[in-house]
Protein backbone atom coordinates (compact mmCIF):
# COMPACT_ATOMS: atom_id res chain seq x y z
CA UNK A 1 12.05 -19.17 43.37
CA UNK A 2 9.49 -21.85 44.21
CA UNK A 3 6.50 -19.85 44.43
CA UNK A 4 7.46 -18.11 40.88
CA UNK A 5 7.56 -21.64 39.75
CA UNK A 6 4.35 -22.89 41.26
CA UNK A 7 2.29 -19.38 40.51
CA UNK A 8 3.60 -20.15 36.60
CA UNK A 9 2.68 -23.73 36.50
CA UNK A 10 -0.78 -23.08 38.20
CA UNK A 11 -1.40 -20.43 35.50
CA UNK A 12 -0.86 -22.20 32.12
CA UNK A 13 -3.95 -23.89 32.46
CA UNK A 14 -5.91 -21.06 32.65
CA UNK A 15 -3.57 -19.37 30.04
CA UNK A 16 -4.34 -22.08 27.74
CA UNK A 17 -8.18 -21.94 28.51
CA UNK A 18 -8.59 -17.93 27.83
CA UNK A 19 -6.49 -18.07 24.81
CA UNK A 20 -8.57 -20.99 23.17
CA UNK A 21 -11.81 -18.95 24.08
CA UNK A 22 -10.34 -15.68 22.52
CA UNK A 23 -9.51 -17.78 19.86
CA UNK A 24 -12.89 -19.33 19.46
CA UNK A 25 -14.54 -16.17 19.57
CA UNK A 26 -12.34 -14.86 16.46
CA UNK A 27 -12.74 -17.53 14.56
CA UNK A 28 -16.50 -19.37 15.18
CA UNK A 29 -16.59 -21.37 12.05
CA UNK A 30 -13.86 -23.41 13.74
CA UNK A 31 -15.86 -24.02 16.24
CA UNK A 32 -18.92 -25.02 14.11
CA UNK A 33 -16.07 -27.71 12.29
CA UNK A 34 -15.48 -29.24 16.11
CA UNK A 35 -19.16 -28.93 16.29
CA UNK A 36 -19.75 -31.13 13.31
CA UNK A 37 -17.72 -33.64 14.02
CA UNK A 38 -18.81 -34.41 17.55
CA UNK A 39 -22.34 -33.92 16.43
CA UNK A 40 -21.41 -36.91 13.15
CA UNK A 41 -19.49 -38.94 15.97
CA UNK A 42 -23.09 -39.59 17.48
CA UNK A 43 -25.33 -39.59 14.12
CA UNK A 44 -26.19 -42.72 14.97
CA UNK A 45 -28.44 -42.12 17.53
CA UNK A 46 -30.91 -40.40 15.17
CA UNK A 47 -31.14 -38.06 12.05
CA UNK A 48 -30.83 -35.15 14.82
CA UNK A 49 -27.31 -35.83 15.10
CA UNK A 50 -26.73 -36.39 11.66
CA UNK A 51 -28.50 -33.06 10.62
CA UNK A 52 -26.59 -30.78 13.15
CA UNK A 53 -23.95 -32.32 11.83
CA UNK A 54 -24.48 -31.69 8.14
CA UNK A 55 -25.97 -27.90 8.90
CA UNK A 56 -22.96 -27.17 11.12
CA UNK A 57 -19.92 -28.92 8.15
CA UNK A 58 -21.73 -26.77 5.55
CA UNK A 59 -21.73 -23.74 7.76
CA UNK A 60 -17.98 -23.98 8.61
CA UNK A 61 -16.68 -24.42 5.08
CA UNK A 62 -18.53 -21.27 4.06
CA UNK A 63 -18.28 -19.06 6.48
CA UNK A 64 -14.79 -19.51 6.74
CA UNK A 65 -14.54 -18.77 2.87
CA UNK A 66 -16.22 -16.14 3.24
CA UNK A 67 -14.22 -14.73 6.06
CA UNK A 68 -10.91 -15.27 4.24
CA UNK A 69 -11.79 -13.40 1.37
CA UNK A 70 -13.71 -10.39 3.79
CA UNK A 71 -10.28 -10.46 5.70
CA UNK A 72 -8.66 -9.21 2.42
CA UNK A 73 -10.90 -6.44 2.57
CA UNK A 74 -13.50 -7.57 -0.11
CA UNK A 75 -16.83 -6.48 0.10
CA UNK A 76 -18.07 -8.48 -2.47
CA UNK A 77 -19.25 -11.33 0.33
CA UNK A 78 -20.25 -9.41 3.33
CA UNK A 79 -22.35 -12.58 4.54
CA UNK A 80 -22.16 -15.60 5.95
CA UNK A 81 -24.66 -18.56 5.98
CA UNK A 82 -27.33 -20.49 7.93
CA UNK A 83 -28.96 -23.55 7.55
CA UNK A 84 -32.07 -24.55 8.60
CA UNK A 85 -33.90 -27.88 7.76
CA UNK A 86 -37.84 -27.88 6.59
CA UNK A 87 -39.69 -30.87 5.26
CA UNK A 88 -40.48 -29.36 2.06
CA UNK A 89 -38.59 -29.53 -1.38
CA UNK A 90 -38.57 -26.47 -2.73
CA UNK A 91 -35.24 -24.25 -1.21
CA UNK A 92 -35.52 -20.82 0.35
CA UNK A 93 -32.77 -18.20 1.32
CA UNK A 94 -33.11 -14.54 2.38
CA UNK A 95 -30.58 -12.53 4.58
CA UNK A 96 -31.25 -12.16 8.38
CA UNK A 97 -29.15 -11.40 11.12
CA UNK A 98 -25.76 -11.16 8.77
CA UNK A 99 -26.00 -14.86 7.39
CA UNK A 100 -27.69 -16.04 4.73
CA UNK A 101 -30.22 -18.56 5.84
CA UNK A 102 -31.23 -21.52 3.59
CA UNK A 103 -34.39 -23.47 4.36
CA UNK A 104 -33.89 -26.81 2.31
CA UNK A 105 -34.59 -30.28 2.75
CA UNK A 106 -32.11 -32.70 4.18
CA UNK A 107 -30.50 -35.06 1.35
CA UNK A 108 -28.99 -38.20 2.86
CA UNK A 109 -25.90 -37.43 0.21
CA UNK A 110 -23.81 -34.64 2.07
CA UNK A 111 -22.09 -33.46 -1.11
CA UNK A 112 -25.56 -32.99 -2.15
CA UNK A 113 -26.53 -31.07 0.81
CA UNK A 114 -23.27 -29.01 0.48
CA UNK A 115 -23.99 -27.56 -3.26
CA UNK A 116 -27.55 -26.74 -2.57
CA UNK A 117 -25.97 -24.71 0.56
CA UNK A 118 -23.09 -23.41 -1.50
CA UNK A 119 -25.69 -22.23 -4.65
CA UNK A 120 -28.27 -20.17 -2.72
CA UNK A 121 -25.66 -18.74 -0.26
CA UNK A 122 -24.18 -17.04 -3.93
CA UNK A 123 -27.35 -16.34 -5.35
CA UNK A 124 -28.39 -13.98 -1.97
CA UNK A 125 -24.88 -13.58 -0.67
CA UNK A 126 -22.20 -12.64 -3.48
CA UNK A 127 -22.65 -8.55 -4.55
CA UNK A 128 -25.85 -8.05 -2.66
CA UNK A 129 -25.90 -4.38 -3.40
CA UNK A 130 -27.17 -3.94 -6.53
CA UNK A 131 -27.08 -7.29 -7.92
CA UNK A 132 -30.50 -6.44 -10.11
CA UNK A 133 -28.06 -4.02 -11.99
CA UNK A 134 -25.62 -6.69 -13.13
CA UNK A 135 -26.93 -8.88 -16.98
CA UNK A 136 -28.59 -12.08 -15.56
CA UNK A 137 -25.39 -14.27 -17.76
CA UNK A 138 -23.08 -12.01 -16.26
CA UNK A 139 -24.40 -12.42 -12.38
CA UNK A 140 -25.00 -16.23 -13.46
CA UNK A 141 -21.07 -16.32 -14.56
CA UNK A 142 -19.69 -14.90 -11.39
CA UNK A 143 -22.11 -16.65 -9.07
CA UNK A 144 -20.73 -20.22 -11.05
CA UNK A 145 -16.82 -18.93 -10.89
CA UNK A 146 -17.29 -18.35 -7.18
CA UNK A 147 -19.25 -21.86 -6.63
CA UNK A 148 -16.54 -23.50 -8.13
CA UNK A 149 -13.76 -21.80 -6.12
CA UNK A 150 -15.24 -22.96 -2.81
CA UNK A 151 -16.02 -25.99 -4.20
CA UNK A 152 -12.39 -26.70 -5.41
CA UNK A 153 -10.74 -24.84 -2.31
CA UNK A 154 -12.35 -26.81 0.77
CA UNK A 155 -11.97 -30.25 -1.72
CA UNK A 156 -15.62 -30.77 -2.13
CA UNK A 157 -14.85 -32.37 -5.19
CA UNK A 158 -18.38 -34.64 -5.00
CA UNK A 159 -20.19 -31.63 -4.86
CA UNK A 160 -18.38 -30.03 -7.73
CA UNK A 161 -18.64 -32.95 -9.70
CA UNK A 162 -22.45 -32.73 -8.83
CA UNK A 163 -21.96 -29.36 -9.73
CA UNK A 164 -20.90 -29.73 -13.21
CA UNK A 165 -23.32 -32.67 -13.74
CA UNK A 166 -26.53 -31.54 -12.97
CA UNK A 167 -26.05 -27.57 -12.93
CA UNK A 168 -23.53 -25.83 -14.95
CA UNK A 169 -23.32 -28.04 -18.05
CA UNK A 170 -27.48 -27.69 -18.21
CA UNK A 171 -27.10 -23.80 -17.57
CA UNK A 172 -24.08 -23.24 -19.11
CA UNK A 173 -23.54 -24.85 -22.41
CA UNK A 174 -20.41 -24.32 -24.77
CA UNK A 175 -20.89 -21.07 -26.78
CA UNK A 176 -23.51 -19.69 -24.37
CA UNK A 177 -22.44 -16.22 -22.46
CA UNK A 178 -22.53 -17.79 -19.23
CA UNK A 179 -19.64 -20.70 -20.12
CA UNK A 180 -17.76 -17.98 -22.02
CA UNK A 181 -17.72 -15.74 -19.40
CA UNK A 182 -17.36 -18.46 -16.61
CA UNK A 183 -14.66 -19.81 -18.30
CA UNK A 184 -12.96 -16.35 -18.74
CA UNK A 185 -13.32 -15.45 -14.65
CA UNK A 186 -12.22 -18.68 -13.81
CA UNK A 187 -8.91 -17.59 -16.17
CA UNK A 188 -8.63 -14.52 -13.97
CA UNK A 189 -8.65 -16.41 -10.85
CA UNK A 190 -5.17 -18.23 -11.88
CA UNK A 191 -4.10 -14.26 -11.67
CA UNK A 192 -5.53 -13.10 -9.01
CA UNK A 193 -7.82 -11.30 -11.16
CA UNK A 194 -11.49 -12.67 -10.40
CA UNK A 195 -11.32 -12.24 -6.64
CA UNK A 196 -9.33 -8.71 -6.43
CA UNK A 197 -10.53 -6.84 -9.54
CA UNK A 198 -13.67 -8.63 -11.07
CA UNK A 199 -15.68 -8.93 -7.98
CA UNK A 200 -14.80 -5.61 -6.35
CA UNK A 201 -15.70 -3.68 -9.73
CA UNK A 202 -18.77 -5.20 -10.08
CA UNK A 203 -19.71 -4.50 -6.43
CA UNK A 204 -18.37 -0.97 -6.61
CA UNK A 205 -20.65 -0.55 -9.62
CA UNK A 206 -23.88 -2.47 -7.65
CA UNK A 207 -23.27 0.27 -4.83
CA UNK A 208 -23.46 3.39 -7.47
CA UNK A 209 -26.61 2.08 -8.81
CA UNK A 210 -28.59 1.34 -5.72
CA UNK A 211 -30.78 4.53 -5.60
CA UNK A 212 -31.46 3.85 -9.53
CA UNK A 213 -33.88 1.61 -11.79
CA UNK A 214 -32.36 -1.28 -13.24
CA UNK A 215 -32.30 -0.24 -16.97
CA UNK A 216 -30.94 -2.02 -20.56
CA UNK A 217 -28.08 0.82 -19.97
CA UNK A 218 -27.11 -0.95 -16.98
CA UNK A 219 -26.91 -4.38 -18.36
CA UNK A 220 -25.27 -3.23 -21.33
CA UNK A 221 -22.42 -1.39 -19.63
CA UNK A 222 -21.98 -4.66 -17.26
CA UNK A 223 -21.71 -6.90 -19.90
CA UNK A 224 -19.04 -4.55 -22.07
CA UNK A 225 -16.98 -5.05 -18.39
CA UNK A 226 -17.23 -8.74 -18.78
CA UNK A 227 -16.17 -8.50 -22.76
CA UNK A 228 -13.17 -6.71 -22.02
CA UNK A 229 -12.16 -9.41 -19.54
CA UNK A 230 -13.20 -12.16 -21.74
CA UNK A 231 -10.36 -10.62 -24.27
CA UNK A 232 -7.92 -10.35 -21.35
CA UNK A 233 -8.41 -13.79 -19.71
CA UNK A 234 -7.21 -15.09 -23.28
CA UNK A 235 -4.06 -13.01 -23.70
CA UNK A 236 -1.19 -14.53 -24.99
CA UNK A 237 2.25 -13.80 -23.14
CA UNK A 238 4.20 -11.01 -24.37
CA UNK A 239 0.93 -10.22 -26.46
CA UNK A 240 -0.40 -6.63 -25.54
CA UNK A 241 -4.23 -6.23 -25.07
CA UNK A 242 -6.07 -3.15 -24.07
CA UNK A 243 -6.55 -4.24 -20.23
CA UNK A 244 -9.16 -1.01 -19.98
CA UNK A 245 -12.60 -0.40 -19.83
CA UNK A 246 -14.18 3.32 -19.75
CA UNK A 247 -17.92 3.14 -19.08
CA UNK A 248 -20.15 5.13 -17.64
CA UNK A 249 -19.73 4.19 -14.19
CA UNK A 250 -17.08 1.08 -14.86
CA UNK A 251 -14.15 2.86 -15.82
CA UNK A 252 -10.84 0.97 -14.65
CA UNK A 253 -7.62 -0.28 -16.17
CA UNK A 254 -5.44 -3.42 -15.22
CA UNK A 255 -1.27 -3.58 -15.33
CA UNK A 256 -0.12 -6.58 -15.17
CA UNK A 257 3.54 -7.21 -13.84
CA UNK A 258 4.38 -10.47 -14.85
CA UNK A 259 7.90 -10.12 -17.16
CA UNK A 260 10.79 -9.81 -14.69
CA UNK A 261 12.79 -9.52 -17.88
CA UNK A 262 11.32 -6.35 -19.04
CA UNK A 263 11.36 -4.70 -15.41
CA UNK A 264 14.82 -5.74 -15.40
CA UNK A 265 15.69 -3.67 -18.55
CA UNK A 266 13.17 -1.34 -18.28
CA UNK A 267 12.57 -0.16 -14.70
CA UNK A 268 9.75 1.39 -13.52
CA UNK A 269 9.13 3.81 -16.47
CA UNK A 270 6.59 1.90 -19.26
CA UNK A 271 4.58 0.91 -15.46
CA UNK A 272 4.65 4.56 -14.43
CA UNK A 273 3.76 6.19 -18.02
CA UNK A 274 0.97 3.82 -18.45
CA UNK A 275 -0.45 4.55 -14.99
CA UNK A 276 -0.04 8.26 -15.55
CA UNK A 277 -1.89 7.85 -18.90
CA UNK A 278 -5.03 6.44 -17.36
CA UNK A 279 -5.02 9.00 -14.48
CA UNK A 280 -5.52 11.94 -17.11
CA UNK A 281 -7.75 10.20 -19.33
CA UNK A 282 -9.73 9.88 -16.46
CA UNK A 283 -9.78 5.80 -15.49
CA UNK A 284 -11.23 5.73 -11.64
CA UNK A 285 -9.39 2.46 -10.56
CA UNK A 286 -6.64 0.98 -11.55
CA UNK A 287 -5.21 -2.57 -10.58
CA UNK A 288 -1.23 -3.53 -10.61
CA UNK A 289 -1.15 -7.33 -10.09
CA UNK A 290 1.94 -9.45 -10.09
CA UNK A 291 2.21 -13.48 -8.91
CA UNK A 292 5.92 -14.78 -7.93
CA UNK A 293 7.98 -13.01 -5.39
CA UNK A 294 10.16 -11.16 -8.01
CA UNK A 295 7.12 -9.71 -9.83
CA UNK A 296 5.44 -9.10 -6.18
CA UNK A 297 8.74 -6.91 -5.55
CA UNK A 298 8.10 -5.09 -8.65
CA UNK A 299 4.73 -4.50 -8.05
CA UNK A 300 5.84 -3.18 -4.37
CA UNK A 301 8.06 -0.41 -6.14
CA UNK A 302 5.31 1.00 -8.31
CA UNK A 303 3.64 1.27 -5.26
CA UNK A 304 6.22 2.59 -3.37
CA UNK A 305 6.59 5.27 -6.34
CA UNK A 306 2.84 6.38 -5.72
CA UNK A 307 3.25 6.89 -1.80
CA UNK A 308 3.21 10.57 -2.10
CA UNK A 309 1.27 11.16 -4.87
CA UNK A 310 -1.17 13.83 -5.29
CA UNK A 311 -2.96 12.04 -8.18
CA UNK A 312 -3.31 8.49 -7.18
CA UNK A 313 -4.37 6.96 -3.45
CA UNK A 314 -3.70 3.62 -2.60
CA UNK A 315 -7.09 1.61 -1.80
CA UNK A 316 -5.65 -1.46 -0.77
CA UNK A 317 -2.74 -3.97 -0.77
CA UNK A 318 -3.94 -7.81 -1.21
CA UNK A 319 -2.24 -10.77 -0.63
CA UNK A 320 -3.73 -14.15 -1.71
CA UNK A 321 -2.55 -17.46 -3.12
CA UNK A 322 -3.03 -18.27 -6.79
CA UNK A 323 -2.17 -21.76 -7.05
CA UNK A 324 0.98 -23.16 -5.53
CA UNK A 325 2.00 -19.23 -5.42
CA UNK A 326 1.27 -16.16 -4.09
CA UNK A 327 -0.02 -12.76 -5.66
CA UNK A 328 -0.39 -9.17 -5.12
CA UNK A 329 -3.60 -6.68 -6.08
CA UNK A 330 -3.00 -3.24 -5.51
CA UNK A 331 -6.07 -0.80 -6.11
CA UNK A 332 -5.82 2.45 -6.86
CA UNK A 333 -8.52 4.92 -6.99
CA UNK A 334 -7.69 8.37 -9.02
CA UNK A 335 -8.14 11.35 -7.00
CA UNK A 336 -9.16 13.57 -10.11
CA UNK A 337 -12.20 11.83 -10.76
């Protein structure tokens, strides 16, 4: 009995020790946050401190974004970033190595530091298949929506307010396309919307391109996408809008399950009809989304309804938070198409 006691109590330290590497080794941007703060514990012994520091806090923040998102099976950020300080002014990023590495001179304000890290990790990192074949307002929009998102989900709120200052309200006036359709995706994200339909269709479409020229067709069809969201990001409850768009290569539809009341009296029926409508009129993807546990349910039995279709294959099931709740994205692709 003894030596089971001493062979157990001898062990936990080594326990401990192997499951904090394996942990480490999952989950590296944790490490670069211990990093960071040992490194900013010592700053004052010299601006090598306080840079490692810096590079290592921006690093964390958005590589672990990054990975959160990837986790969920999104495509739409396949990279993480890199920091590297130079003397001169003028910022450089390019992808090496599965990071996107930023050259850029050191700022002595850190929220400064963080949104120059943040903005050219988006402008290389966010859809980089094919992001020559999305409308420069439209690629502007979503590389603002997702800015703001980190921004506003790690609490850099001095950085977003620098953000706003000096960037988006020069760039992005009221009435230009970029606010418009900033302010629609940033809509979407209270549903879900932006991170598990938006992004993922515009990647999808980036990947179709990539063996084409960039043409006006292209932009054209791209912005018609982000026109049809526009309309949907500003639809009133209970209000019916057309939640489809049939392009050349964009062509999905989005149900929304977000009336408990009419699933309650209704069932699964109107869900089901509509679905089977897009799949003959020939809609490639289609998106149920639901927020709130009751709607989530609903949303589950649609899919459940689809397990053995013939028609319809389930692409993936995501989970994320929208604001103090959770929501559902189910993608569908249509196997006739």
């Amino acid at each position: 009995m003894t030596d089971w006691i001493t062979i157990i109590y001898t062990s936990i330290p080594w326990a401990v020790v192997v499951g904090l590497l394996i942990y480490f080794i999952k989950n590296p941007e944790k490490v670069e946050k211990w990093y960071s703060l040992i490194a900013g514990a010592f700053s004052f012994l010299g601006l090598r401190f306080e840079k490692s520091s810096v590079a290592r806090d921006i690093q964390s923040d958005i590589n672990s974004f990054s990975k959160d998102y990837n986790d969920k099976g999104i495509s739409s950020l396949p990279y993480g970033i890199k920091i590297r300080w130079i003397s001169e002014t003028t910022r450089e990023s390019f992808i090496a190595n599965g990071k996107v590495v930023v050259k850029m001179k050191h700022h002595k304000n850190r929220a400064r530091n963080f949104l120059y890290g943040a903005i050219d990790w988006a402008n290389k990192g966010v859809i980089p298949e094919g992001r020559e074949f999305l409308h420069k307002k439209v690629l502007k929009a979503l590389d603002f929506t997702l800015v703001y998102k980190l921004l506003t989900e790690k609490k850099r709120y001095g950085s977003r307010q620098l953000f706003l200052d000096e960037i988006y309200n020069k760039e992005a006036p009221n009435g230009s396309l970029v606010n418009t359709y900033s302010t629609a995706f940033n809509k979407l994200d209270e549903s879900g919307i932006f991170m598990g339909v938006v992004l993922p269709e515009y990647t999808s479409f980036g990947k179709k391109m990539e063996k084409s020229i960039p043409s006006k067709k292209h932009f054209a069809e791209t912005i018609g996408f982000a026109n049809m969201l526009e309309k949907l990001s500003r639809k009133p409850s209970g209000v019916d809008i057309s939640p489809e768009y049939k392009g050349d290569n964009i062509r999905c539809s989005v149900c929304l399950v977000a009336r408990p009341e009419k699933f309650a009296l209704l069932g699964l029926e109107p869900y089901l009809s509509y679905i089977n409508k897009c799949v003959k009129e020939g809609v490639e993807s289609i998106y149920v989304c639901a927020i709130g546990d009751k709607n989530m349910s609903n949303a589950r039995s649609i899919r459940n309804a689809y397990e053995k279709s013939e028609n319809l294959s389930l692409v993936s099931e995501r989970i994320q938070p929208v604001g103090k709740n959770k929501g559902i994205v189910l993608h569908f692709r249509n196997l006739n198409v």
